[in-house]
N, C-alpha and C. Protein backbone atom coordinates (compact mmCIF):
# COMPACT_ATOMS: atom_id res chain seq x y z
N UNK A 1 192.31 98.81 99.67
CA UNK A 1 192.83 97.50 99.99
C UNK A 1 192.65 97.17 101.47
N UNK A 2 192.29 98.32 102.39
CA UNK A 2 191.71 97.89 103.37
C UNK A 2 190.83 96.69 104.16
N UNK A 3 190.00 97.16 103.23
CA UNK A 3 188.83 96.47 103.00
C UNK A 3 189.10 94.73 102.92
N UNK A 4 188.34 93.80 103.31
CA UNK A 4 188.64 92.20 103.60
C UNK A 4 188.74 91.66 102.35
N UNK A 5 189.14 90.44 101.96
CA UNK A 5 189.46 90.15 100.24
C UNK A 5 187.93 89.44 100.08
N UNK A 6 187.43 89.16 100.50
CA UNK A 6 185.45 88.44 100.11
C UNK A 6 184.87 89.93 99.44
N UNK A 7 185.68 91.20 100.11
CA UNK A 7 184.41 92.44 99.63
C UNK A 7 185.33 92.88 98.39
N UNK A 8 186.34 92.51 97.95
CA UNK A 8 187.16 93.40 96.92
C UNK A 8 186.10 93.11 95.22
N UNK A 9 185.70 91.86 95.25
CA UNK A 9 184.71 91.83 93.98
C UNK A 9 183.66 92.85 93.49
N UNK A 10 183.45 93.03 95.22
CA UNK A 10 181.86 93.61 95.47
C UNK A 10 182.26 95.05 94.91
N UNK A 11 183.46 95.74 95.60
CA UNK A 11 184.09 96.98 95.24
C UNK A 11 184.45 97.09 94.02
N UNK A 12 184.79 96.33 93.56
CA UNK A 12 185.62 96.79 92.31
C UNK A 12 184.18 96.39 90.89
N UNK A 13 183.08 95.97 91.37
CA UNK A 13 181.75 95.75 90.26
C UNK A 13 180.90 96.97 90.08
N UNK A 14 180.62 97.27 89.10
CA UNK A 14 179.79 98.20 88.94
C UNK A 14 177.84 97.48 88.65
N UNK A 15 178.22 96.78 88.79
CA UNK A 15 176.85 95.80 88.95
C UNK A 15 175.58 96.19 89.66
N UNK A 16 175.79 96.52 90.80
CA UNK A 16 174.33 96.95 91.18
C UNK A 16 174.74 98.38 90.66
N UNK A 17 174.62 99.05 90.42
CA UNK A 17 174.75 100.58 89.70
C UNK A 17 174.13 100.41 88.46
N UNK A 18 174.39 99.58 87.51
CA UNK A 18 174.25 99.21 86.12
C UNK A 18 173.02 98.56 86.20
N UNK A 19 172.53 97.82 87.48
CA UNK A 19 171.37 97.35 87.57
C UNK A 19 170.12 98.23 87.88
N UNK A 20 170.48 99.82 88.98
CA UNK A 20 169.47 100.78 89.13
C UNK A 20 169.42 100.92 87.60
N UNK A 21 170.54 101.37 86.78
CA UNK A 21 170.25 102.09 85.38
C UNK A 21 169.09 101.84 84.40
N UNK A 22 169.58 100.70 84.52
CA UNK A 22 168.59 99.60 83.48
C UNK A 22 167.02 99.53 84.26
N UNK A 23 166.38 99.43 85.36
CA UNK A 23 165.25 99.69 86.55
C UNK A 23 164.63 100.82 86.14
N UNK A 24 165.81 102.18 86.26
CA UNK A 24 165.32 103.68 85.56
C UNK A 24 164.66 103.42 84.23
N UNK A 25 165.28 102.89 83.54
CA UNK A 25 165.67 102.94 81.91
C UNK A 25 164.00 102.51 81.41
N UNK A 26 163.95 101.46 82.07
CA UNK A 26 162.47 100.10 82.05
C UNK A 26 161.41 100.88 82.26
N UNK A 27 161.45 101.69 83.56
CA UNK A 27 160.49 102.02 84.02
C UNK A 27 159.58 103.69 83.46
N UNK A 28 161.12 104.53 82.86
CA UNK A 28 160.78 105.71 82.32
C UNK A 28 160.37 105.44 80.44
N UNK A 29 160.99 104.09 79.99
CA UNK A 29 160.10 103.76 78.69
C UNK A 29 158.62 103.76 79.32
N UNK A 30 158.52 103.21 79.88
CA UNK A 30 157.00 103.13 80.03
C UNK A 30 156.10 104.25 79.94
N UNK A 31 156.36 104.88 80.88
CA UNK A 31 156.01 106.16 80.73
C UNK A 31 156.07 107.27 79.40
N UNK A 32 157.22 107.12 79.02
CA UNK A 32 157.07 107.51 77.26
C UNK A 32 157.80 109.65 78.09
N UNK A 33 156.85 109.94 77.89
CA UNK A 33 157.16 111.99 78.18
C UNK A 33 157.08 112.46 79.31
N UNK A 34 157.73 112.45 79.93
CA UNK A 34 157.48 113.23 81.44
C UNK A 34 157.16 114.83 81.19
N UNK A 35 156.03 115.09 82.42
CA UNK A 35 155.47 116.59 82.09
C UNK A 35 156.62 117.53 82.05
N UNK A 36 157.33 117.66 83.17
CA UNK A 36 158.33 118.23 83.44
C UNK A 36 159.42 117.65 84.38
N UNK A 37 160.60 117.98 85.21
CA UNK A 37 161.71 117.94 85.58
C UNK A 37 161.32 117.23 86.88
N UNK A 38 159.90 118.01 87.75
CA UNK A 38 159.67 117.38 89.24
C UNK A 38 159.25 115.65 89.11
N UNK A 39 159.02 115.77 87.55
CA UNK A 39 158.17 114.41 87.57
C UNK A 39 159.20 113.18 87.43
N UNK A 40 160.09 113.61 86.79
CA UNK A 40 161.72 112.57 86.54
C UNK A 40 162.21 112.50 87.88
N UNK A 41 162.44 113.39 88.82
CA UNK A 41 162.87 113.83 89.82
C UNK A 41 162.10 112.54 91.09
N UNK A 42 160.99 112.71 90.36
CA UNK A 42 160.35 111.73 91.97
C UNK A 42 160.53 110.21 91.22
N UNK A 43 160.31 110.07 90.32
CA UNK A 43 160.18 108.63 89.71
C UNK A 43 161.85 107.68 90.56
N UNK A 44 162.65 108.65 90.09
CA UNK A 44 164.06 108.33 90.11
C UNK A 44 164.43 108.50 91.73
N UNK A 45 163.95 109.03 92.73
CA UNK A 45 163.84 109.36 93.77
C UNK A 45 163.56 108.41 94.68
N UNK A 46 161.94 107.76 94.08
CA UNK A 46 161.38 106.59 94.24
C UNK A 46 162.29 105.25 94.09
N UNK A 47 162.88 105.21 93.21
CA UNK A 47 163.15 104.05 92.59
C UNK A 47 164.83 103.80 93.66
N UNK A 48 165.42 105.05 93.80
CA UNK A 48 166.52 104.77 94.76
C UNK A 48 165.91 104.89 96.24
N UNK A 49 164.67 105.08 96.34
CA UNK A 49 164.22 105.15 98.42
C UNK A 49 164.17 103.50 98.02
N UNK A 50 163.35 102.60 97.14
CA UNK A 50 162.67 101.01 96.77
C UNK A 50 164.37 100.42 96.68
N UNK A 51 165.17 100.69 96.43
CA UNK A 51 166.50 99.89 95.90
C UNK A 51 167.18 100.14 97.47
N UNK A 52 167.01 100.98 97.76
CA UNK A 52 167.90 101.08 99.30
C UNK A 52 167.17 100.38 100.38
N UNK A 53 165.98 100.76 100.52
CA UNK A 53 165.41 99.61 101.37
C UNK A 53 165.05 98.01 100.67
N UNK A 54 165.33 97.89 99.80
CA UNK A 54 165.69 95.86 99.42
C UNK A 54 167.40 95.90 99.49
N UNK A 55 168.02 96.49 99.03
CA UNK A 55 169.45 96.14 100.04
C UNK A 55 169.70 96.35 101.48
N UNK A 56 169.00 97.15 101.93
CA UNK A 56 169.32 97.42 103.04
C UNK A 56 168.74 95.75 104.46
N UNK A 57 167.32 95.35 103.63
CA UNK A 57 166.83 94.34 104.60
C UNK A 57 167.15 93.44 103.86
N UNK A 58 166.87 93.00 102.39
CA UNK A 58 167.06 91.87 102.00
C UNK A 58 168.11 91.27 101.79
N UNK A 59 169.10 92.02 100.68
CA UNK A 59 170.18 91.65 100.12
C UNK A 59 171.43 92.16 100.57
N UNK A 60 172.17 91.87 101.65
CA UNK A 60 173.18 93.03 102.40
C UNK A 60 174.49 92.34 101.26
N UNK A 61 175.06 93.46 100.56
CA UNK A 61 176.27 93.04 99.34
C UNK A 61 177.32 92.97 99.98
N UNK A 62 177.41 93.09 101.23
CA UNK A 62 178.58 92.90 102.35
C UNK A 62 178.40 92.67 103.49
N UNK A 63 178.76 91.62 103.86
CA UNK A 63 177.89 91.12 105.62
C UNK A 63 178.57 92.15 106.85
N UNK A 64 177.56 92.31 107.40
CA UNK A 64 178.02 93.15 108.59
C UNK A 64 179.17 92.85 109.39
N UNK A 65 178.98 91.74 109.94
CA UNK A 65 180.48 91.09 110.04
C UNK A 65 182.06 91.35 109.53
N UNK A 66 181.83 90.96 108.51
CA UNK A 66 183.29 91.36 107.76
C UNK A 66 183.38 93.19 108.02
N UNK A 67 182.34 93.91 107.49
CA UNK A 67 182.59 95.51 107.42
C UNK A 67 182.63 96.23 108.70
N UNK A 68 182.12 94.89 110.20
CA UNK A 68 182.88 95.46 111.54
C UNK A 68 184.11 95.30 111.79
N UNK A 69 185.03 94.96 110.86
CA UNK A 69 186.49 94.73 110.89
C UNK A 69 187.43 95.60 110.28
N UNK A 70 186.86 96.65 109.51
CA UNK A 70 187.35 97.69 108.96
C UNK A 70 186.76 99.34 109.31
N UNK A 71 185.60 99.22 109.94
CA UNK A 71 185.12 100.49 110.98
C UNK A 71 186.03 100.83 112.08
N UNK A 72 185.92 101.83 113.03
CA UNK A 72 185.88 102.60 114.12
C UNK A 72 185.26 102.25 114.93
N UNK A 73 183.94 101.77 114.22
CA UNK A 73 182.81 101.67 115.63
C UNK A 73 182.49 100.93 115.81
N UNK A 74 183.03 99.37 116.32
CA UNK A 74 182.67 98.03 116.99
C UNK A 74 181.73 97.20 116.39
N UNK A 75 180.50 98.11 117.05
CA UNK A 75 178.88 98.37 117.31
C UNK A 75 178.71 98.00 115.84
N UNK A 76 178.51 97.13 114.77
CA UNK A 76 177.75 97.82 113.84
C UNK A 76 176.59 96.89 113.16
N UNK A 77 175.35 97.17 112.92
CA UNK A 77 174.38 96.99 113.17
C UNK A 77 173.25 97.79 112.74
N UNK A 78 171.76 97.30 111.79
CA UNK A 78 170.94 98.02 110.97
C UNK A 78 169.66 98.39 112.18
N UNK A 79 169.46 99.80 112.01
CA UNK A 79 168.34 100.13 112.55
C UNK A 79 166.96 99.17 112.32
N UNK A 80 166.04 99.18 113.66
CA UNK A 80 165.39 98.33 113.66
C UNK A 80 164.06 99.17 112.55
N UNK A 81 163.90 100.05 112.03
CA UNK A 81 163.19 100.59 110.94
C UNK A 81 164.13 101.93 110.47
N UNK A 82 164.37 101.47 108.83
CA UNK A 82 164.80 102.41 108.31
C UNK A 82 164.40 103.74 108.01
N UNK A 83 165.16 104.68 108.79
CA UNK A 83 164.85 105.99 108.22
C UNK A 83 164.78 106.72 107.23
C-alpha cells in the first residue's frame, strides 16, 4: 500500500505475466519438439531479454515519476543502453 494509488491496478494485474505466457505458448507451438532442455532454455531466455527491453524503452507500466516517490534513491532514471 505504499506504493501511489495510479500503480495499485498495475500491482495487483497479472496481465503482463499472462501476456509473456501466451508469447511462450505461440511461439513454442510453432516449433512443435524441442531437441532437448538447452533449446527451451534459450527460446524462453530470448523471449524474456525481447519483453524486458520493449518495457523497459517503450512501454514503462509505471512512470518513473510516481516510483521516485516511493524509493530511497531520489535519482531515478533508465540507463542510457540497457545492460
Amino acid at each position: 500500500m505504499d506504493f501511489p494509488r495510479e500503480h495499485w491496478t498495475q500491482i495487483a494485474s497479472t496481465n503482463p505475466l499472462e501476456r509473456v505466457n501466451r508469447e511462450i505458448k505461440r511461439r513454442a507451438d510453432v516449433i512443435g519438439i524441442f531437441p532437448n532442455d538447452g533449446a527451451i532454455i534459450r527460446l524462453v531466455g530470448a523471449l524474456m531479454l525481447e519483453t524486458n527491453d520493449e518495457w523497459t524503452v517503450a512501454r514503462r507500466y509505471m512512470s518513473l515519476e510516481t516510483l521516485a516517490r516511493v524509493t530511497d534513491n531520489p535519482t531515478v532514471r533508465l540507463p542510457a543502453v540497457a545492460t
